[in-house]
N, C-alpha and C. Protein backbone atom coordinates (compact mmCIF):
# COMPACT_ATOMS: atom_id res chain seq x y z
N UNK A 1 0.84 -1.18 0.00
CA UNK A 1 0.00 0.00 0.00
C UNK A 1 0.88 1.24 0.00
N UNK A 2 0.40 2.40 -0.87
CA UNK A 2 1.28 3.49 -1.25
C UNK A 2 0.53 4.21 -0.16
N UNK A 3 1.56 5.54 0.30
CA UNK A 3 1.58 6.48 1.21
C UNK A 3 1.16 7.74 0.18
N UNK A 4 -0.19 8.07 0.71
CA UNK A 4 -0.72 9.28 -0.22
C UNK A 4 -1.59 10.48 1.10
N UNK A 5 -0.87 11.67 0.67
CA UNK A 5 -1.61 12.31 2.15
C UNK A 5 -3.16 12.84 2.23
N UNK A 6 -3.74 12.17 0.89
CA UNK A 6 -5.24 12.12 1.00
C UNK A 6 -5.32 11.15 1.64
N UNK A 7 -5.13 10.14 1.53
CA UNK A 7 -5.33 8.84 2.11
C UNK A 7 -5.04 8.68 3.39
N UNK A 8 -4.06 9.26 3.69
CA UNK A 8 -3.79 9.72 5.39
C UNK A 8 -4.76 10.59 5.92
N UNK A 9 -4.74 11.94 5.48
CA UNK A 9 -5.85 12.68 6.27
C UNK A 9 -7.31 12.14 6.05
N UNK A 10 -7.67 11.05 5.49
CA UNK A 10 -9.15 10.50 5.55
C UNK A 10 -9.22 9.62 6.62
N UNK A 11 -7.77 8.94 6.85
CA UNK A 11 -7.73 8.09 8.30
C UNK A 11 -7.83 8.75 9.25
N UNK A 12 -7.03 10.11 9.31
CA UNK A 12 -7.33 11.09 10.56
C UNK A 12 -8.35 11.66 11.13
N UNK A 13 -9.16 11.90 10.02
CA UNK A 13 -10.21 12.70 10.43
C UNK A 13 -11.15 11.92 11.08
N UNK A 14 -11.48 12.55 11.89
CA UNK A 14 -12.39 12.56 13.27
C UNK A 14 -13.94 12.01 12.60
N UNK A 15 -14.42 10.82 12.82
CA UNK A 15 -14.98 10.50 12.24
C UNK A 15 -16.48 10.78 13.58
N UNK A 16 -17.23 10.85 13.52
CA UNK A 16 -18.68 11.58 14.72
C UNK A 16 -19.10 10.35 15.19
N UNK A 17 -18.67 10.77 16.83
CA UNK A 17 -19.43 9.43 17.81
C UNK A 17 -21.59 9.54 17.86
N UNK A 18 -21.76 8.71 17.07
CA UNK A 18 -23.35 8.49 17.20
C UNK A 18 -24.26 9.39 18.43
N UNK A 19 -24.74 9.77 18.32
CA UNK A 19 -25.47 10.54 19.63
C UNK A 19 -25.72 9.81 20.48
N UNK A 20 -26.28 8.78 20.53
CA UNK A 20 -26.36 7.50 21.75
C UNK A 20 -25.52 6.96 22.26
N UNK A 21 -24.15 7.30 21.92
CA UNK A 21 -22.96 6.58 22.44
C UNK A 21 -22.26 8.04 23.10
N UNK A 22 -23.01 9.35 22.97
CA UNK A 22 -22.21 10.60 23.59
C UNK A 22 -22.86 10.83 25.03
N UNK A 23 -21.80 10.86 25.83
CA UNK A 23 -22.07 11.19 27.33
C UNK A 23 -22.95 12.75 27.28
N UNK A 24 -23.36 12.68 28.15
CA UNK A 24 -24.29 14.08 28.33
C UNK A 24 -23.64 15.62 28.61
N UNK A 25 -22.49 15.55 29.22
CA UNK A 25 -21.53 16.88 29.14
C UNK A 25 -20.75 16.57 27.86
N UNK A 26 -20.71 15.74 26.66
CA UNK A 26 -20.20 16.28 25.61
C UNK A 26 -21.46 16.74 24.22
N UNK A 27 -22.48 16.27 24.80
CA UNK A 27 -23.54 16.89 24.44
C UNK A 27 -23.39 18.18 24.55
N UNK A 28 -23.55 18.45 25.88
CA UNK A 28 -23.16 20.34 26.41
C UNK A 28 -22.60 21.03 25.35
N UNK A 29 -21.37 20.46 25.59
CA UNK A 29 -19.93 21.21 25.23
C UNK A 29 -20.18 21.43 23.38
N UNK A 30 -20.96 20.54 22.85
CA UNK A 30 -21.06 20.76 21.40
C UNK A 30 -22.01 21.68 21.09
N UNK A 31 -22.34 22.61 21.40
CA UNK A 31 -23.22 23.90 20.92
C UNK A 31 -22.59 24.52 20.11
N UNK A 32 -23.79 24.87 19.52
CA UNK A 32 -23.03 25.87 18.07
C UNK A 32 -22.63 27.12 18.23
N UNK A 33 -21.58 27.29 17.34
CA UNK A 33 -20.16 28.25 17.97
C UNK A 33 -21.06 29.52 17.92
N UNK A 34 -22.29 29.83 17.36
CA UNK A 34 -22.99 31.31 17.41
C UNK A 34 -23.57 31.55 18.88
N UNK A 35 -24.05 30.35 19.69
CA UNK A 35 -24.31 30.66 20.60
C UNK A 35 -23.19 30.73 21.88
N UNK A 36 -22.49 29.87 21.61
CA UNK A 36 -21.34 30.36 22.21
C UNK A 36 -21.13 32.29 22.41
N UNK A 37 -20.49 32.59 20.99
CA UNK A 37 -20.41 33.68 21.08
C UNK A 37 -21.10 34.39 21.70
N UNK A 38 -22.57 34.58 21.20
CA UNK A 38 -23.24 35.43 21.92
C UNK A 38 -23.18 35.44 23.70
N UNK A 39 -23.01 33.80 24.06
CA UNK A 39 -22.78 33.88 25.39
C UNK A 39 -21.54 34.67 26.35
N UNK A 40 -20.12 34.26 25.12
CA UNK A 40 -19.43 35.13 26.04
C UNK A 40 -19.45 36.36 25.55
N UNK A 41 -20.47 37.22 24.28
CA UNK A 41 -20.25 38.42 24.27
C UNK A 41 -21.41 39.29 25.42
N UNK A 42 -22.20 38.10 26.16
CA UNK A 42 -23.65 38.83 26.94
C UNK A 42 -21.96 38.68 28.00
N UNK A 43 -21.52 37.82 28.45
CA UNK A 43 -21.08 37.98 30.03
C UNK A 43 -19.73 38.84 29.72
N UNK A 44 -19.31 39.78 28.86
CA UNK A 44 -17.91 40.35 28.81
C UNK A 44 -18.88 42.10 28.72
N UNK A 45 -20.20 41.57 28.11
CA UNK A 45 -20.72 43.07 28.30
C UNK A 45 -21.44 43.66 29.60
N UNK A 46 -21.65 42.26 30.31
CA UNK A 46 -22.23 42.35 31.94
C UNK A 46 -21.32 42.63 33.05
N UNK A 47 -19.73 42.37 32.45
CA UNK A 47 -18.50 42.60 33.07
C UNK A 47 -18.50 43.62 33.06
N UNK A 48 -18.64 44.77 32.18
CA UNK A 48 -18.02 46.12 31.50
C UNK A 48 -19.13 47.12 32.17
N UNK A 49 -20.59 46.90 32.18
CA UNK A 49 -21.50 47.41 32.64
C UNK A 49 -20.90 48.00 34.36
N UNK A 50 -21.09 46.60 34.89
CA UNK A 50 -20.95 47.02 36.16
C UNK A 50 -19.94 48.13 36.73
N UNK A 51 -18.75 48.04 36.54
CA UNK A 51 -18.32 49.70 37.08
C UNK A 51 -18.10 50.65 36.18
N UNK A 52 -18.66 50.43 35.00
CA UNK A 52 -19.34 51.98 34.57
C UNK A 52 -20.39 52.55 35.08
N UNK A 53 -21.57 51.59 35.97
CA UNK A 53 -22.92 52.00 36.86
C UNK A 53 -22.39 52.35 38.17
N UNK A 54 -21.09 51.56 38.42
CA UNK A 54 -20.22 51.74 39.97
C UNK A 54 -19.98 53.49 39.52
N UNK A 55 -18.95 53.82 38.65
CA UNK A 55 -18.27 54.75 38.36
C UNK A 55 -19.38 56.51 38.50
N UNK A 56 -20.67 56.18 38.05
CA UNK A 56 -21.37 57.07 37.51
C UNK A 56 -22.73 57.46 38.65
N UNK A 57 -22.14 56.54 39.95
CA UNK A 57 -23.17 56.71 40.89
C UNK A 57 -22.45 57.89 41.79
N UNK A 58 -23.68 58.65 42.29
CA UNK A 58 -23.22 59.75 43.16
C UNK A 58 -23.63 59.54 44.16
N UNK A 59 -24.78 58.17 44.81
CA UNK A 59 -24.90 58.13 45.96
C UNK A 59 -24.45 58.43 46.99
N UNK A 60 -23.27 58.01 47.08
CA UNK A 60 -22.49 58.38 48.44
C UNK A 60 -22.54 60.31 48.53
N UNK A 61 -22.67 60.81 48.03
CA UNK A 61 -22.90 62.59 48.30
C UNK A 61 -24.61 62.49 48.73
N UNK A 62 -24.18 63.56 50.00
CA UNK A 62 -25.50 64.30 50.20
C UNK A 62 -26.49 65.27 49.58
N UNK A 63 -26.89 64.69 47.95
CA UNK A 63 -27.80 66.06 47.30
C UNK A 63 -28.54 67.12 47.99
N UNK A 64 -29.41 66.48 49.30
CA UNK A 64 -29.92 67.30 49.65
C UNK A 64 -29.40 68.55 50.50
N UNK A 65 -28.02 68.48 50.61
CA UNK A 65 -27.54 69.06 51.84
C UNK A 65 -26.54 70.23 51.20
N UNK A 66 -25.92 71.31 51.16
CA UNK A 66 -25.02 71.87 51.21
C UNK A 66 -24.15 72.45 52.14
N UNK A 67 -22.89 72.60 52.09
CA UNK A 67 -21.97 73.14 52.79
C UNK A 67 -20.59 73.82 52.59
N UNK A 68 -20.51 74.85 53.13
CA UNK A 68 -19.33 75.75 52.79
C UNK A 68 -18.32 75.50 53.54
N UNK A 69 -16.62 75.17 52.91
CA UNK A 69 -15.84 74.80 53.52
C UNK A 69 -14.41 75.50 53.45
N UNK A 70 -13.99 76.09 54.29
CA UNK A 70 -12.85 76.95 53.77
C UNK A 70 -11.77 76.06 54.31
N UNK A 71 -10.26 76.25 53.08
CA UNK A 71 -9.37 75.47 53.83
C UNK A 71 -7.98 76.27 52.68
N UNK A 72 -7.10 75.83 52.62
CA UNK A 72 -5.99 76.00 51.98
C UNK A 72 -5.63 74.68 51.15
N UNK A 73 -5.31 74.95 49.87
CA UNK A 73 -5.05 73.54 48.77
C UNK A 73 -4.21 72.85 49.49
N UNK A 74 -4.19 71.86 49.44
CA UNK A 74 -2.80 70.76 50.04
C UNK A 74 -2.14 70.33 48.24
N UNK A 75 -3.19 69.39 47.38
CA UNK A 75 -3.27 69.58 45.85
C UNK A 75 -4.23 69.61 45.15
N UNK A 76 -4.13 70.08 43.99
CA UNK A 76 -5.05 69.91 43.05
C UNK A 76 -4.50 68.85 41.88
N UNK A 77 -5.32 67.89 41.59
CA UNK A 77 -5.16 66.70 41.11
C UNK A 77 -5.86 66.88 39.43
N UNK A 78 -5.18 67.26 38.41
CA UNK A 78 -5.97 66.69 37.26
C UNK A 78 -6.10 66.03 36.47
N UNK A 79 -6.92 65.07 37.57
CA UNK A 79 -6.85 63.77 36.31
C UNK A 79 -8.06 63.28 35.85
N UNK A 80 -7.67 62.36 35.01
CA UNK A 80 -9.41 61.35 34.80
C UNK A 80 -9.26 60.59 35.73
N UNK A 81 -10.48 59.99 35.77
CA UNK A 81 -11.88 60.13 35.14
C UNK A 81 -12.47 61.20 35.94
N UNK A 82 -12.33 61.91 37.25
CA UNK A 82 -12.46 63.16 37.51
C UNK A 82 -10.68 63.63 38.62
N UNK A 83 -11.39 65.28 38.58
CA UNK A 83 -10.06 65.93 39.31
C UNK A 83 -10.30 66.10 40.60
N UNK A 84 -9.91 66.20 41.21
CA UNK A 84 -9.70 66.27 43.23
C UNK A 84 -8.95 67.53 43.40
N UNK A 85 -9.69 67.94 44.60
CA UNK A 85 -8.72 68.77 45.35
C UNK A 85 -8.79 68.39 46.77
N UNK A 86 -7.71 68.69 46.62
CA UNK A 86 -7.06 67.61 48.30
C UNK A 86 -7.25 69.17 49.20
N UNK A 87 -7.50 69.35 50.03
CA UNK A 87 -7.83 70.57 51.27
C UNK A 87 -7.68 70.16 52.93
N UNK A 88 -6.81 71.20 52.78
CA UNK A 88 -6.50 70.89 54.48
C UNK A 88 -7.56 72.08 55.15
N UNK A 89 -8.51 71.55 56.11
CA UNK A 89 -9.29 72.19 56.76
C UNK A 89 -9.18 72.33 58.04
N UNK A 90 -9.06 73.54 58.87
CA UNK A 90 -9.29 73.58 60.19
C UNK A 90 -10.59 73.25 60.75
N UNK A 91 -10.19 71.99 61.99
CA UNK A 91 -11.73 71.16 62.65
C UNK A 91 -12.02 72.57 63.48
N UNK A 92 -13.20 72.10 63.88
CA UNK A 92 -13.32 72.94 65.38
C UNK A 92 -12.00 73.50 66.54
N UNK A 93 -11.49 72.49 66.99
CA UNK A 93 -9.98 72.78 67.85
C UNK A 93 -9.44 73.50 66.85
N UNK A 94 -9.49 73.80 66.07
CA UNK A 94 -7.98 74.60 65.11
C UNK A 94 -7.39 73.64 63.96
N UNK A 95 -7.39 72.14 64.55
CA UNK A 95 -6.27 70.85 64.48
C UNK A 95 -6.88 71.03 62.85
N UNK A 96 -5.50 71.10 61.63
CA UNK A 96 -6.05 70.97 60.46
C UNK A 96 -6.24 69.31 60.08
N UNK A 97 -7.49 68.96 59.04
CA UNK A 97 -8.04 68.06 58.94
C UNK A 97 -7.71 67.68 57.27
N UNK A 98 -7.30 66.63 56.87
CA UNK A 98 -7.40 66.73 54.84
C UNK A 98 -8.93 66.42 54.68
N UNK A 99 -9.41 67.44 53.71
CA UNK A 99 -10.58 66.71 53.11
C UNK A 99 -10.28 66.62 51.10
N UNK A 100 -11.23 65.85 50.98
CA UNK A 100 -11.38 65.42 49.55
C UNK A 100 -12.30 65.39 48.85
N UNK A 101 -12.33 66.70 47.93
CA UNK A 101 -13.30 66.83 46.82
C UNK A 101 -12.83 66.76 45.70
N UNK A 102 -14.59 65.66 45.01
CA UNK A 102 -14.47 65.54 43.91
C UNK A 102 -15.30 66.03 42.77
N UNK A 103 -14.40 66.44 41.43
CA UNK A 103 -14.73 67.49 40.39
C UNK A 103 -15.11 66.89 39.23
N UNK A 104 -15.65 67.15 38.49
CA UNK A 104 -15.93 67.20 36.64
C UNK A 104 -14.57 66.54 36.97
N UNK A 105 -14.37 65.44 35.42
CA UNK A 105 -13.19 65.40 34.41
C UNK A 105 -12.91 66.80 33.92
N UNK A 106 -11.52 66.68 33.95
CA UNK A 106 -10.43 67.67 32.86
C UNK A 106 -11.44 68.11 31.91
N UNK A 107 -11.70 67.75 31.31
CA UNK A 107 -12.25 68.21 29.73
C UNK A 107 -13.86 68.92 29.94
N UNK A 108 -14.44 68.84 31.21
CA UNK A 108 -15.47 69.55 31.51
C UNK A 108 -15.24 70.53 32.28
N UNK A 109 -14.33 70.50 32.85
CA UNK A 109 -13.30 71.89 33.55
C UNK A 109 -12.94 72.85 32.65
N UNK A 110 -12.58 72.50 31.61
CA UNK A 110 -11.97 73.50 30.69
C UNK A 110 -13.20 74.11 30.29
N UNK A 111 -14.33 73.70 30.21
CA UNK A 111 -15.50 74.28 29.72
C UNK A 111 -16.08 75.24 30.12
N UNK A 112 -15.53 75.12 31.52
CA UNK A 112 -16.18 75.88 32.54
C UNK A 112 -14.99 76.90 33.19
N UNK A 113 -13.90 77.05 31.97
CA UNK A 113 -13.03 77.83 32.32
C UNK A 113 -12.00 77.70 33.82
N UNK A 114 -11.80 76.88 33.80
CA UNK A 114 -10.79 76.23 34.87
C UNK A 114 -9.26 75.74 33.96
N UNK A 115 -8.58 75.46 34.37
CA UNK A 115 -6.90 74.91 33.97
C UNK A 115 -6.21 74.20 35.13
N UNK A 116 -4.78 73.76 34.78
CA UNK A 116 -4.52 72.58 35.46
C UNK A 116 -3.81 73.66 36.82
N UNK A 117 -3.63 74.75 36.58
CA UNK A 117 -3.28 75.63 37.39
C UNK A 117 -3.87 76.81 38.43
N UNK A 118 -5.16 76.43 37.76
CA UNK A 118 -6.11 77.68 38.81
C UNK A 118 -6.05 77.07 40.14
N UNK A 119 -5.90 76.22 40.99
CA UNK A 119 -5.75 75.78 42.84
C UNK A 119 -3.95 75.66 42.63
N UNK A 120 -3.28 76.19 43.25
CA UNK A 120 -2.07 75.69 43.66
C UNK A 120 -1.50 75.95 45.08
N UNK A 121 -0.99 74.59 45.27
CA UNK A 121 -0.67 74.32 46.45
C UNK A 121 -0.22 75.92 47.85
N UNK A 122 -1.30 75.81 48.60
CA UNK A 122 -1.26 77.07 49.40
C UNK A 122 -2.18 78.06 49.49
N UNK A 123 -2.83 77.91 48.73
CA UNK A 123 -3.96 79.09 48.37
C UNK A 123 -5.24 78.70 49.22
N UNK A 124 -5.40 79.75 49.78
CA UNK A 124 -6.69 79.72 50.45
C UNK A 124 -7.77 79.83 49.89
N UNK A 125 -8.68 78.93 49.40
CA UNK A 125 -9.90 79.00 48.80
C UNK A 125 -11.63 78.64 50.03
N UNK A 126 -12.49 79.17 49.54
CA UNK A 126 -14.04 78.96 49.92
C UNK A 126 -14.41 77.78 49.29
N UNK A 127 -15.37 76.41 49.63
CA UNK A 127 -15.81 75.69 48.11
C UNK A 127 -17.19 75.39 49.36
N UNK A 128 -18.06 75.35 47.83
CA UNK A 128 -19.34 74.76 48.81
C UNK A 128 -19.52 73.27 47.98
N UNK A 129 -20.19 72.54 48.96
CA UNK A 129 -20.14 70.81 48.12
C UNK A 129 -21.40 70.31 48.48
N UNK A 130 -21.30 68.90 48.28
CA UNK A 130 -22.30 68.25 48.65
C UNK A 130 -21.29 67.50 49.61
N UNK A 131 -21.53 67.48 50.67
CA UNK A 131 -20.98 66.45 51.73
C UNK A 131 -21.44 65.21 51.27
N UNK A 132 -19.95 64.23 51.81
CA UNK A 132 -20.26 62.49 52.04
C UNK A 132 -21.41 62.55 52.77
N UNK A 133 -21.97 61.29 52.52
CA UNK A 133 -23.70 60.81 53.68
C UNK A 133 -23.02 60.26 54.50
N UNK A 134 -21.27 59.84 54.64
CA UNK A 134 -21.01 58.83 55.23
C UNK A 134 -20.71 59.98 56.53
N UNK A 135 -19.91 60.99 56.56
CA UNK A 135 -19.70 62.08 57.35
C UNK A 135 -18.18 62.26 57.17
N UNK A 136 -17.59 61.71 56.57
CA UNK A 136 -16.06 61.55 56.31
C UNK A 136 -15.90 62.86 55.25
N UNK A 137 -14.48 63.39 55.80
CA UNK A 137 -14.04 64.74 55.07
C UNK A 137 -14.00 64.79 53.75
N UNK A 138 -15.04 65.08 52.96
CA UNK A 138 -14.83 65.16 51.34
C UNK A 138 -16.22 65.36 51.28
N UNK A 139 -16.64 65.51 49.20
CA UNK A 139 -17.92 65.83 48.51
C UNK A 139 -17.91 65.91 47.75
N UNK A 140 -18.90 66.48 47.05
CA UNK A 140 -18.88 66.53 45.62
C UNK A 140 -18.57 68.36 45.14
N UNK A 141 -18.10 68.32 44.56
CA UNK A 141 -17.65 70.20 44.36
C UNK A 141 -19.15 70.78 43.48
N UNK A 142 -19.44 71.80 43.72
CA UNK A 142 -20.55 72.85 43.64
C UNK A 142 -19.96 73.77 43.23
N UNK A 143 -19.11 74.70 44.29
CA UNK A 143 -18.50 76.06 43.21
C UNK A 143 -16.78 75.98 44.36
N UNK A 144 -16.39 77.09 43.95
CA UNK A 144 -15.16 77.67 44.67
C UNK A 144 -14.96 79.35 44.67
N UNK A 145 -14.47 79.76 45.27
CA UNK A 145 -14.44 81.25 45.88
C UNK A 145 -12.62 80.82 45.77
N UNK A 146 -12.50 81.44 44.84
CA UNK A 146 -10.62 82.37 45.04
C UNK A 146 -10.09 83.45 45.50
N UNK A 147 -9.59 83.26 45.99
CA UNK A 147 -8.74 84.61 46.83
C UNK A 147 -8.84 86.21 46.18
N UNK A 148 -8.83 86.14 44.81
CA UNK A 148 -9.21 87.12 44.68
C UNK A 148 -10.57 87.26 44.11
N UNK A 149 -11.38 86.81 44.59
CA UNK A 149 -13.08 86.68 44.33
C UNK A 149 -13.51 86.25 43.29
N UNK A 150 -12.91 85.28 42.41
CA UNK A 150 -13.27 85.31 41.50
C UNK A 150 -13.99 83.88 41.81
N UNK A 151 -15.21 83.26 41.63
CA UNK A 151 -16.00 82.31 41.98
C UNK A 151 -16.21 81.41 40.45
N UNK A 152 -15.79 79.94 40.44
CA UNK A 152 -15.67 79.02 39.27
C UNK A 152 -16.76 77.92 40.19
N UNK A 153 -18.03 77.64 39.07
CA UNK A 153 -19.13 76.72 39.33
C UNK A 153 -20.13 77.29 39.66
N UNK A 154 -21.21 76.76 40.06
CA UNK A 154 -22.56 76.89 40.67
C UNK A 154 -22.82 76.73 42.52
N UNK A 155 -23.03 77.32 42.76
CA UNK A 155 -23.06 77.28 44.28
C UNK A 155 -24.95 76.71 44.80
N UNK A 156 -25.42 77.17 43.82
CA UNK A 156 -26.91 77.17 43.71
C UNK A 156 -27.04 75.89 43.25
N UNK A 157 -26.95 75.08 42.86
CA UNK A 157 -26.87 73.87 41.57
C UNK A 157 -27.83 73.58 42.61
N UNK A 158 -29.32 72.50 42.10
CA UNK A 158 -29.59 71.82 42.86
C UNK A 158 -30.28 70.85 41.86
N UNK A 159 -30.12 69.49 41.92
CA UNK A 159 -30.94 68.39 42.07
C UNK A 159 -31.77 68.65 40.88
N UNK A 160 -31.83 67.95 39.75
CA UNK A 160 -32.87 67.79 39.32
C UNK A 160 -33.69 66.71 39.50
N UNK A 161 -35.24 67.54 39.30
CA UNK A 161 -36.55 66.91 40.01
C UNK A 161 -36.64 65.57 39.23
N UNK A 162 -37.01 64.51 39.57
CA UNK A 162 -37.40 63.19 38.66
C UNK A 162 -37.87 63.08 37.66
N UNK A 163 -38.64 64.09 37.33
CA UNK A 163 -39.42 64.14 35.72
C UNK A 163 -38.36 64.45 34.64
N UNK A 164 -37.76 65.86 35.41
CA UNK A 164 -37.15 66.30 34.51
C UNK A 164 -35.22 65.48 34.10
N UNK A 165 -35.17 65.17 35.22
CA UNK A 165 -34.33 63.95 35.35
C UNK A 165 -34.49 63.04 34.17
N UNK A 166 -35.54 62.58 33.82
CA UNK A 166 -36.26 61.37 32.91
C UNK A 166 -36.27 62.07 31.54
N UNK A 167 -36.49 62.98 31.59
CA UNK A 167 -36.59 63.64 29.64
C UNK A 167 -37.80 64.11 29.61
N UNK A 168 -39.07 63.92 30.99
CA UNK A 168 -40.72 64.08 30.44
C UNK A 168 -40.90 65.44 30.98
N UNK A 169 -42.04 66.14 30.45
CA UNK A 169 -42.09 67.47 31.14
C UNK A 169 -43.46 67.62 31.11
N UNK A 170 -44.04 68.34 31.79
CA UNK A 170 -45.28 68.51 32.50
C UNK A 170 -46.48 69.15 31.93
């Protein structure tokens, strides 16, 4: 018998075990490769979801609450996915305290006429926020008061109502 590599790869090939002779997890495992896909493209998009819904929640701030906080920059941070300013605040005793507020991304700062240089380290600024619910030193930034009066944000901002929240109007 002559050596021909048709004749070889017809011996190789995988010839299909009868369905009655296939165990029940290789049943499983043989689904068709479309559903496959779709399966790992539902659980890589259920992966991706979750801390973009983590990322975009503001729960932890007190909407309903405002508060004015004067302190001196420790830094101003500009980065993504938002910017911080780090603030050393005097508690009650005097004893200075760091707190941590958080801002718009970079690129919504600039909109609103801010730069990577308007807080620098030392400057005594005003900011009003939304305080943590937790009570821990930080919030969400509202406006700022600069030394030489010049005020960047909304101090007023409040809450939009649920309807209008939704897109419907009255």
């Amino acid at each position: 018998m002559r050596f021909t590599p048709a004749a070889s790869y017809e011996k190789l090939k995988r010839q299909p075990v009868p369905e009655e002779n296939r165990s029940k997890n290789q049943k499983l495992l043989e689904t068709p490769m479309t559903l496959k896909s779709l399966g790992l493209a539902g659980i890589a998009v259920a992966m991706c979801a979750g801390p973009a819904f983590a990322h975009h929640s503001f729960a932890m701030f007190d909407a309903d609450s405002k508060i004015t906080v004067e302190g001196i920059v420790k830094e101003f941070q500009w980065t993504n996915p938002h910017a911080w300013i780090m603030l050393t605040v005097a508690n009650a005793e005097g004893k200075p305290e760091p707190w941590a507020i958080e801002l718009n991304g970079p690129s919504g700062l600039v909109r609103q006429g801010w730069k990577p240089k308007t807080l620098t380290p030392g400057m005594p600024v005003t900011l009003t926020i939304h305080p943590l619910k937790d009570g821990t030193h930080g919030g969400q930034f509202l406006a700022v008061k600069l030394p030489d009066g010049t005020q960047l944000g909304n101090p007023n901002r409040e809450p939009a109502p649920p309807a209008a929240a939704a897109g419907e109007t009255q």
